[in-house]
Protein backbone atom coordinates (compact mmCIF):
# COMPACT_ATOMS: atom_id res chain seq x y z
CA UNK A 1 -19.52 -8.75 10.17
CA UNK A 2 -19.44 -6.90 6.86
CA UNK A 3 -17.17 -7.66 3.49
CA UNK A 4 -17.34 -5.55 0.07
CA UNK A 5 -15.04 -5.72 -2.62
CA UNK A 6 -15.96 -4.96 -6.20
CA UNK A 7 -12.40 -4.88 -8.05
CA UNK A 8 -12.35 -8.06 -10.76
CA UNK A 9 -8.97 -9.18 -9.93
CA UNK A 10 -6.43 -11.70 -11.99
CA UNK A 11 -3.27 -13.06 -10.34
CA UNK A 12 -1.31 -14.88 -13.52
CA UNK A 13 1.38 -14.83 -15.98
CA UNK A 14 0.78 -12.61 -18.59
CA UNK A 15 -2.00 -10.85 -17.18
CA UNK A 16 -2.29 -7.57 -19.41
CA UNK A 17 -2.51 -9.59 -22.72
CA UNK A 18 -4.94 -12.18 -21.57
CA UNK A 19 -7.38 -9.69 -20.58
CA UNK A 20 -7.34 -7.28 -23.53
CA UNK A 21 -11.24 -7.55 -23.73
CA UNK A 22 -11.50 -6.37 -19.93
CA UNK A 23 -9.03 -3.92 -20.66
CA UNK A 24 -11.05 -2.38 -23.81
CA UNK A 25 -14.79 -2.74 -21.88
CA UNK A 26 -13.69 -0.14 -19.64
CA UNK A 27 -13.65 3.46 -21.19
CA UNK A 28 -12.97 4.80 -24.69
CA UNK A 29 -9.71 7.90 -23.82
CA UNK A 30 -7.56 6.05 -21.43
CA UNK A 31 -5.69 8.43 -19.06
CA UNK A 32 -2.29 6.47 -18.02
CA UNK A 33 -1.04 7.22 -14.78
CA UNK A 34 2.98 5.96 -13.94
CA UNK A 35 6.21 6.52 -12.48
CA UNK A 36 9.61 6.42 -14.94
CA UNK A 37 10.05 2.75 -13.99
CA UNK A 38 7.02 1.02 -15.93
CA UNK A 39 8.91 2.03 -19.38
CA UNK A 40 11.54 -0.27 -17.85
CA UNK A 41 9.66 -3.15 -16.55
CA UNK A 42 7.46 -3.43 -19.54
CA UNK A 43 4.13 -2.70 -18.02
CA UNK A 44 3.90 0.05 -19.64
CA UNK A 45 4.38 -1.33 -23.27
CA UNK A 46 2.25 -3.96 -22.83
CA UNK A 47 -0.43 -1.59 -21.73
CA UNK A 48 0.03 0.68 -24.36
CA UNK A 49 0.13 -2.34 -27.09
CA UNK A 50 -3.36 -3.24 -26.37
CA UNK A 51 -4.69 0.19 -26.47
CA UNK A 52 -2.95 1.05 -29.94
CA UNK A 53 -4.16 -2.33 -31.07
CA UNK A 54 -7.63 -1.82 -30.41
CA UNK A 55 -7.64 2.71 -31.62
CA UNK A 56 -8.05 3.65 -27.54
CA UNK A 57 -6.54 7.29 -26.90
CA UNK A 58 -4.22 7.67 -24.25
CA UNK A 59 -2.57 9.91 -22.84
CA UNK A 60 0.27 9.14 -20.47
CA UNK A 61 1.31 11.24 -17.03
CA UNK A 62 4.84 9.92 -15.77
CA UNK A 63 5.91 12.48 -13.36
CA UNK A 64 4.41 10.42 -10.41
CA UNK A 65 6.77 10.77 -7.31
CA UNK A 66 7.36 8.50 -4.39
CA UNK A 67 4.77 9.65 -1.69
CA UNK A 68 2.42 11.56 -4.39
CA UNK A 69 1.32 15.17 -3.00
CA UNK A 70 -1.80 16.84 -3.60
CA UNK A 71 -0.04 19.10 -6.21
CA UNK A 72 0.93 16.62 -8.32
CA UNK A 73 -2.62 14.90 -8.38
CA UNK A 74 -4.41 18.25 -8.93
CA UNK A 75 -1.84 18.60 -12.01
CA UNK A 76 -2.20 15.84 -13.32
CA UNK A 77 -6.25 16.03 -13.17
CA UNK A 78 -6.49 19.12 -15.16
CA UNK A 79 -4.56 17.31 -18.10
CA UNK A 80 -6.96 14.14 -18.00
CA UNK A 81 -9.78 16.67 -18.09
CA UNK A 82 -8.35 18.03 -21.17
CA UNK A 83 -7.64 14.76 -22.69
CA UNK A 84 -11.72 14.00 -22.19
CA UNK A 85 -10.39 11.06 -20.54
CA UNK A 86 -13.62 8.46 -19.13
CA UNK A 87 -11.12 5.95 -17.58
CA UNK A 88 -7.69 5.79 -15.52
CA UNK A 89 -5.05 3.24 -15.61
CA UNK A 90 -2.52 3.22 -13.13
CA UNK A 91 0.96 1.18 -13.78
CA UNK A 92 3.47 0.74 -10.74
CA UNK A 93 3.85 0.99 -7.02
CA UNK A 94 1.18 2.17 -4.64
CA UNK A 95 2.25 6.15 -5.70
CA UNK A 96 1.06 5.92 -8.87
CA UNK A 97 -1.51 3.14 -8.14
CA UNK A 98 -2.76 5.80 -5.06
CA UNK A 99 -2.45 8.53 -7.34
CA UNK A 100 -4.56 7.39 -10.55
CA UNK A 101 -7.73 6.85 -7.76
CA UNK A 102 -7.59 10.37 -6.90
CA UNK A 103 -6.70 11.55 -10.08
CA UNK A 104 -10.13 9.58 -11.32
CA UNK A 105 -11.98 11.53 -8.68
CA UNK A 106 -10.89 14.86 -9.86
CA UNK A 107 -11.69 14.20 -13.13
CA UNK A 108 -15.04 13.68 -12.45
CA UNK A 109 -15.89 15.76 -10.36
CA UNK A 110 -14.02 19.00 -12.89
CA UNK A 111 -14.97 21.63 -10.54
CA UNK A 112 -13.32 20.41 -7.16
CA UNK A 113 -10.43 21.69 -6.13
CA UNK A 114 -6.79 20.24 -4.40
CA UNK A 115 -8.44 21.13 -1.05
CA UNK A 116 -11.01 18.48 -1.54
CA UNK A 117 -8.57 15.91 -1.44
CA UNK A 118 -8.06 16.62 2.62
CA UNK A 119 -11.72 17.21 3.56
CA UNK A 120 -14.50 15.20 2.65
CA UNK A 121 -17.60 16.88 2.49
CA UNK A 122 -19.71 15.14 0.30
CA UNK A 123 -20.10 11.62 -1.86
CA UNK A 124 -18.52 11.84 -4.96
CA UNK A 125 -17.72 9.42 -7.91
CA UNK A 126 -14.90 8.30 -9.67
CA UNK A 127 -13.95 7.32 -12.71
CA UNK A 128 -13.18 3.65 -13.82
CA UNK A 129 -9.65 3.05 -12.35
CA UNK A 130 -7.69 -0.24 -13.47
CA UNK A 131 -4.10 -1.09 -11.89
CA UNK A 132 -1.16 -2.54 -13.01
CA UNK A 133 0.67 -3.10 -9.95
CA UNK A 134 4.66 -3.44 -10.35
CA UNK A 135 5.74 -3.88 -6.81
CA UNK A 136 4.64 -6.53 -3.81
CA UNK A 137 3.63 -4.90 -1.34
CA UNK A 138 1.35 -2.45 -1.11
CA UNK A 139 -1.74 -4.29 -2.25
CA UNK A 140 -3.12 -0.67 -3.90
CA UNK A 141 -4.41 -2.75 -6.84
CA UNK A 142 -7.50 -3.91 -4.70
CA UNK A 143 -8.01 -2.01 -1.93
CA UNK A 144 -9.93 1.65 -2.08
CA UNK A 145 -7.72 3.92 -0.02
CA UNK A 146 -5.00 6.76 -2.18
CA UNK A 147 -2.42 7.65 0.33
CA UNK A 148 -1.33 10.91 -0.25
CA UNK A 149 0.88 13.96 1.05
CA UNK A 150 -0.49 17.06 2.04
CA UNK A 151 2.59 19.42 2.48
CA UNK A 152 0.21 22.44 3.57
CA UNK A 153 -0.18 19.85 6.58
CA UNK A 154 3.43 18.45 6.73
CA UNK A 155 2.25 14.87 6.54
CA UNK A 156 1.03 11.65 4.47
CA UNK A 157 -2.78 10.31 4.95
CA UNK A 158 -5.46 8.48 3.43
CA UNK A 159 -7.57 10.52 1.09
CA UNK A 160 -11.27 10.52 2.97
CA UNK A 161 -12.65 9.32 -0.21
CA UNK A 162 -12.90 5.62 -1.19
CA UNK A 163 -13.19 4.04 -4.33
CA UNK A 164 -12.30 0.11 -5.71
CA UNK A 165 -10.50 -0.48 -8.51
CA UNK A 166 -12.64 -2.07 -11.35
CA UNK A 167 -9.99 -4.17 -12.32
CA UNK A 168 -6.23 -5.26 -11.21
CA UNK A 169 -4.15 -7.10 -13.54
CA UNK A 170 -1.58 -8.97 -11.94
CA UNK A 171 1.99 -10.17 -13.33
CA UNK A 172 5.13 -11.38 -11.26
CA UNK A 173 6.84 -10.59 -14.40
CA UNK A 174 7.03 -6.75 -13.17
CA UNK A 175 8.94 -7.16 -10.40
CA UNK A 176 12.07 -9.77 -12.14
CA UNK A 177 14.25 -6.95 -12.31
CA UNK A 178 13.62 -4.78 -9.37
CA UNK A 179 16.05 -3.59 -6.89
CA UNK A 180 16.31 -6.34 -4.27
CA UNK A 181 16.13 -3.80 -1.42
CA UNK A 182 12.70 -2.36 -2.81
CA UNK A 183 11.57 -6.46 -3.03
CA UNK A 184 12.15 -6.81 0.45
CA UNK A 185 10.45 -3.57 1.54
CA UNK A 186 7.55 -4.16 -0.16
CA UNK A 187 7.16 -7.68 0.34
CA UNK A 188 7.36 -6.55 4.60
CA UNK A 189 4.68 -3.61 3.85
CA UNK A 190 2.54 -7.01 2.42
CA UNK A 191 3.24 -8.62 5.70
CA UNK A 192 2.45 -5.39 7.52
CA UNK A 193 -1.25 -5.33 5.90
CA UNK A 194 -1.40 -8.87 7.04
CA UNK A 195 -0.46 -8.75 10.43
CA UNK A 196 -2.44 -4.87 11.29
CA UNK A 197 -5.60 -6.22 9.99
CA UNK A 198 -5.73 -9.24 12.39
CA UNK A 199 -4.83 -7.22 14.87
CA UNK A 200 -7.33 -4.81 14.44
CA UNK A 201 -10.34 -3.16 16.19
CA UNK A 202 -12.50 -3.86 12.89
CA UNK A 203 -10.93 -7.49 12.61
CA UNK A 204 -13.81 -10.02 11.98
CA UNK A 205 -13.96 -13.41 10.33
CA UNK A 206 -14.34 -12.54 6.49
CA UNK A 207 -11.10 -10.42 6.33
CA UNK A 208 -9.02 -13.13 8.66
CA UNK A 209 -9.26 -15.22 6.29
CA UNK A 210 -7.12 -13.32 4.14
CA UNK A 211 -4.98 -12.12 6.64
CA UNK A 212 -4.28 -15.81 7.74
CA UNK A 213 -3.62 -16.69 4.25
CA UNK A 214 -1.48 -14.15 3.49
CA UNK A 215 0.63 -14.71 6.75
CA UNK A 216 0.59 -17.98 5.87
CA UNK A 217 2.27 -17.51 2.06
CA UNK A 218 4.13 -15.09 3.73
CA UNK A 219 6.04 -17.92 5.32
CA UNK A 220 7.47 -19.04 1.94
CA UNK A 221 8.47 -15.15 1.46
CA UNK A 222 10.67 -15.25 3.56
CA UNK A 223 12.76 -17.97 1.61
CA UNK A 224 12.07 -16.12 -2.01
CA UNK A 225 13.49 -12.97 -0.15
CA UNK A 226 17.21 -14.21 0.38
CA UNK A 227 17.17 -14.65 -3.14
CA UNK A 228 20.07 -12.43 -5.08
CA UNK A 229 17.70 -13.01 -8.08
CA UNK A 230 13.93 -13.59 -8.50
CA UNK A 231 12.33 -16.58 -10.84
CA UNK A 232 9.02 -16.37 -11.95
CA UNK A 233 7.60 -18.27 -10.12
CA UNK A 234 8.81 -16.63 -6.71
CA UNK A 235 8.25 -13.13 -8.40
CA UNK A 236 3.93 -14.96 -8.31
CA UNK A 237 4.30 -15.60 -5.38
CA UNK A 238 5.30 -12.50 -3.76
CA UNK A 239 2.56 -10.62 -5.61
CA UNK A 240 -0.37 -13.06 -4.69
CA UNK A 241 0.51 -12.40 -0.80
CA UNK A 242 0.93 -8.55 -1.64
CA UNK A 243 -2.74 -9.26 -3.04
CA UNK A 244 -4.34 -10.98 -0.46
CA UNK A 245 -3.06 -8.71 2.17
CA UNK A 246 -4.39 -6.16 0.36
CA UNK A 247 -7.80 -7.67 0.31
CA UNK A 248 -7.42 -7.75 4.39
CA UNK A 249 -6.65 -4.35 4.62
CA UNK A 250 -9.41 -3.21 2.14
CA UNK A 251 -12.34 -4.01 4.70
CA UNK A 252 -10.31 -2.94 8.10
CA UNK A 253 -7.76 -0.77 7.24
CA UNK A 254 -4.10 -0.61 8.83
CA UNK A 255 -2.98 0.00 12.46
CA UNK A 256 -0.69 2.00 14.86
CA UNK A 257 2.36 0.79 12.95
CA UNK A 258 1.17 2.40 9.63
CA UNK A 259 0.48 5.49 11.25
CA UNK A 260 4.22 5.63 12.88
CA UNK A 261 5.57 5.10 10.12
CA UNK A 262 4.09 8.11 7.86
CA UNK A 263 5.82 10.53 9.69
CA UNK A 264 9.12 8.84 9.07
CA UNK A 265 8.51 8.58 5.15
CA UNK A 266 7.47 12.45 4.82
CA UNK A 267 10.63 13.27 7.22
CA UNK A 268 12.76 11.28 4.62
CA UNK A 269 13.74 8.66 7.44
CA UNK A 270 12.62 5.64 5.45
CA UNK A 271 10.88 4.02 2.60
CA UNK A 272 7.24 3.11 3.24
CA UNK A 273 7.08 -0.15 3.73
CA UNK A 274 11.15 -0.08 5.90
CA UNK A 275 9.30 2.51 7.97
CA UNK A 276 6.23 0.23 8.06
CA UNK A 277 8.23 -2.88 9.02
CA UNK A 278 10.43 -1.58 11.86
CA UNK A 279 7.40 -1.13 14.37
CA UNK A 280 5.92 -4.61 13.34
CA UNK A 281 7.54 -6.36 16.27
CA UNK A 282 7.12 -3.66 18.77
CA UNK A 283 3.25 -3.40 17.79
CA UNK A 284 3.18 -7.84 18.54
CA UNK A 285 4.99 -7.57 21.65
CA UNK A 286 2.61 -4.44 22.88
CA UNK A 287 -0.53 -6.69 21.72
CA UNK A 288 0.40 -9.42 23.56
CA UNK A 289 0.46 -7.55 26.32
CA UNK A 290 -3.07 -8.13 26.43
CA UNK A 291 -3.81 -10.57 24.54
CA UNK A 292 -1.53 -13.29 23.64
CA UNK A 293 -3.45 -15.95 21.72
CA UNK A 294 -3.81 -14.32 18.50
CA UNK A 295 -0.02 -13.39 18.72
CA UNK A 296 1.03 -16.94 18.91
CA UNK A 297 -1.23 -17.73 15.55
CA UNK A 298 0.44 -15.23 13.95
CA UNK A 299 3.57 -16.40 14.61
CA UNK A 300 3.24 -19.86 13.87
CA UNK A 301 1.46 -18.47 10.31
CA UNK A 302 5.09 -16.94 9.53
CA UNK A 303 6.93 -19.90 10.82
CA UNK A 304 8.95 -17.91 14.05
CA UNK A 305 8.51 -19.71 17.43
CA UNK A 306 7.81 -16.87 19.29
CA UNK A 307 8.34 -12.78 19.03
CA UNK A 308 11.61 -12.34 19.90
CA UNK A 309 12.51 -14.99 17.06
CA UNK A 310 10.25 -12.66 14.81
CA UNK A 311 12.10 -9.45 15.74
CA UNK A 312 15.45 -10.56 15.09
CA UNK A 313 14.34 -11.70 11.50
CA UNK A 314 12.96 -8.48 11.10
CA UNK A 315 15.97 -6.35 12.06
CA UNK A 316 18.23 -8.59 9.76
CA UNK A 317 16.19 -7.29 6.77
CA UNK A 318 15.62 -3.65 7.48
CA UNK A 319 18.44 -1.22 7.63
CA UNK A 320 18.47 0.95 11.41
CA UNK A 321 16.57 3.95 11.33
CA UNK A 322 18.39 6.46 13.72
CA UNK A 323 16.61 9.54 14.79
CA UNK A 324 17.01 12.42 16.73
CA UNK A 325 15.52 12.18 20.27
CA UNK A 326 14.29 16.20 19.57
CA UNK A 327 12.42 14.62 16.41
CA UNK A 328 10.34 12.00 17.96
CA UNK A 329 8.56 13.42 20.83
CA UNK A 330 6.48 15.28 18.48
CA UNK A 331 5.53 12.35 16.78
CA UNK A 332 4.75 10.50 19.80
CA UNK A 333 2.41 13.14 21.24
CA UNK A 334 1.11 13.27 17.99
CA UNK A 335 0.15 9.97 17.56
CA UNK A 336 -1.17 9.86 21.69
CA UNK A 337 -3.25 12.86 20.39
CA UNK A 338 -4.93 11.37 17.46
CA UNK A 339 -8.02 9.31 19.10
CA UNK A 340 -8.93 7.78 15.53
CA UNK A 341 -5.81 5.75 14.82
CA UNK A 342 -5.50 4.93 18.37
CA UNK A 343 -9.32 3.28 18.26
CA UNK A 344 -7.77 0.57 15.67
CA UNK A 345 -5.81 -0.98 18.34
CA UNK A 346 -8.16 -3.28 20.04
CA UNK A 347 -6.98 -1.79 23.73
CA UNK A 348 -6.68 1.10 25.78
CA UNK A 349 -3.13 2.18 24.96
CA UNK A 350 -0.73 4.50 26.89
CA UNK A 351 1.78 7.38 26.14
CA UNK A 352 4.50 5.30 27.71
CA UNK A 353 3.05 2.57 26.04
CA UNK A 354 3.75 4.29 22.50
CA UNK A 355 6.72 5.90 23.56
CA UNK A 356 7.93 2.40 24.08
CA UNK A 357 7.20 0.67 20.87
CA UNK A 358 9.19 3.91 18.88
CA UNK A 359 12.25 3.11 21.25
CA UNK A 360 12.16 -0.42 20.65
CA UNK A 361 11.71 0.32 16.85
CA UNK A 362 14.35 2.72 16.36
CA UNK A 363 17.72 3.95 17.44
CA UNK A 364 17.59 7.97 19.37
CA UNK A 365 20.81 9.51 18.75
CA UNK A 366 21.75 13.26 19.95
């Protein structure tokens, strides 16, 4: 059994202003990473306050997109390199929250190129990353993976470089006037890093507890998520599960249904965490094929009686994903090609296994 996590972490109201002094111990030229949607939310302003307040240089890089490429991280490293930056903060989603990790690794390391970002080939440092997280689901503010696309490669992937957050500043506040669509798809990619991490090759006692915890909050999400509007309260509580989860994936990483759904999000099918959620039901009902135990716990965690009770819930909150039947097969042999996802799935796994779980996920049309 092994657990490491070195990110200082605060779940509360008013996060950013109670921990000004954490804030300011971190770097001296603050390099701000974020999407448009942090100047609405207030994240932004609040993060900025503190650094005028206390004569910290920023500079701020806003042309984050959804699914951040290698191009725009590259960018976006040369202009923090410029700016002398000697710490990142990254304000939103996972994009931007993924981004400002790689971005820190670029500017260290000046003379690296966007290549390096796809092939690791040494160790290399970072520098100090905090996040601002403005979503609940992708747990990015405490785990030390960037997902990025690689569009030389046609397709969406870890970055083989790993690095923790030194500190993730927490607010429900963010998320009061979000989409309720993007609330509920985030909120299921939370449950997704819950459930794939206890199912999961590398599964082991340290990170179940936080994956039965989170399952286990989880439970009240699903009452906070028929809400038209969010209170603050419910708006905590949907980013403390998002956290923990994220603290189960950080030590075993996702599964199978993570991996599906990539392709999906870079072929414009779905958002991550819709494309995420569809094959969460299909993934239980192949695992407890095998094993049916752990499948039951998880279950009773989220309050469904069995599977089939958990599917239907699911499919009530996700939109149908229809795609063509020429489209899939590639992704399918894909995925029955690539040995190292497949080894995170605690058994021996067929194509018509796979094959299986994508027809049971989505809807083939001609």
């Amino acid at each position: 059994m092994q657990f490491y996590n070195t990110t200082k972490a605060f779940v509360e109201k008013e996060c950013v202003k109670n921990h000004e002094k954490d804030i300011c111990s971190v770097g001296t030229r603050a390099f701000i990473i974020t999407g448009k949607s942090s100047k609405i939310n207030g994240s932004l302003n609040d993060i900025c306050s503190i650094l005028k307040k206390n004569n910290i240089p920023y500079h701020i890089f806003d042309d984050v997109e959804e699914n951040p490429s290698t191009t725009t991280v590259y960018k976006a490293s040369r202009i923090g390199i410029e700016h002398k930056s000697d710490f990142v903060i990254g304000i939103g989603g996972g994009s931007p929250l993924d981004a400002a990790k790689a971005i820190a690794m670029l500017i260290k390391n000046p003379e690296k190129k966007e290549d390096c970002l796809l092939h690791k080939t040494e160790e290399l440092d970072f520098l100090p990353v905090i996040t601002v997280p403005t979503t609940c689901g992708t747990g990015a503010e405490i785990t030390p993976n960037a997902v990025l696309t690689y569009h030389a490669e046609k397709k969406k992937g870890s970055m083989p470089y790993k690095s923790y957050p030194v500190l993730a500043l927490i607010d429900g506040k963010y998320i009061l006037n979000a989409p309720r669509q993007l609330v509920i798809n985030t909120a299921i990619d939370a449950l997704s890093h819950a459930l794939e991490s206890y199912l999961n090759t590398s599964s082991n006692p340290y990170n179940r507890m936080f994956s039965k915890y989170a399952l286990e909050l989880w439970k009240d999400c699903k009452d906070i998520l028929k809400k038209e509007t969010l209170d603050i309260d419910s708006a905590q509580h949907l980013m403390l599960t998002s956290t923990i989860a994220g603290m189960a994936i950080s030590q075993t990483g996702t599964s199978l249904p993570h991996y599906f759904g990539y392709d999906f999000t870079y072929a414009g099918y779905a958002s991550h965490g819709h494309a995420c959620g569809i094959f969460q039901p299909s993934y239980l009902k192949e695992y407890e094929k095998h094993d049916s135990e752990p499948v039951k716990e998880i279950c009773n965690y989220l309050g469904f009686k069995d599977v089939n009770e958990f599917d239907e819930y699911m499919k009530s909150n996700l939109p149908e994903v229809k795609v063509k039947k020429e489209t899939i097969y590639p992704f399918i042999q894909k995925v029955s090609n690539t040995t190292s996802k497949l080894k995170t799935f605690p058994f021996e796994i067929s194509y018509e296994s796979i094959e299986s779980m994508y027809k049971d996920a989505i809807t083939l049309i001609d």
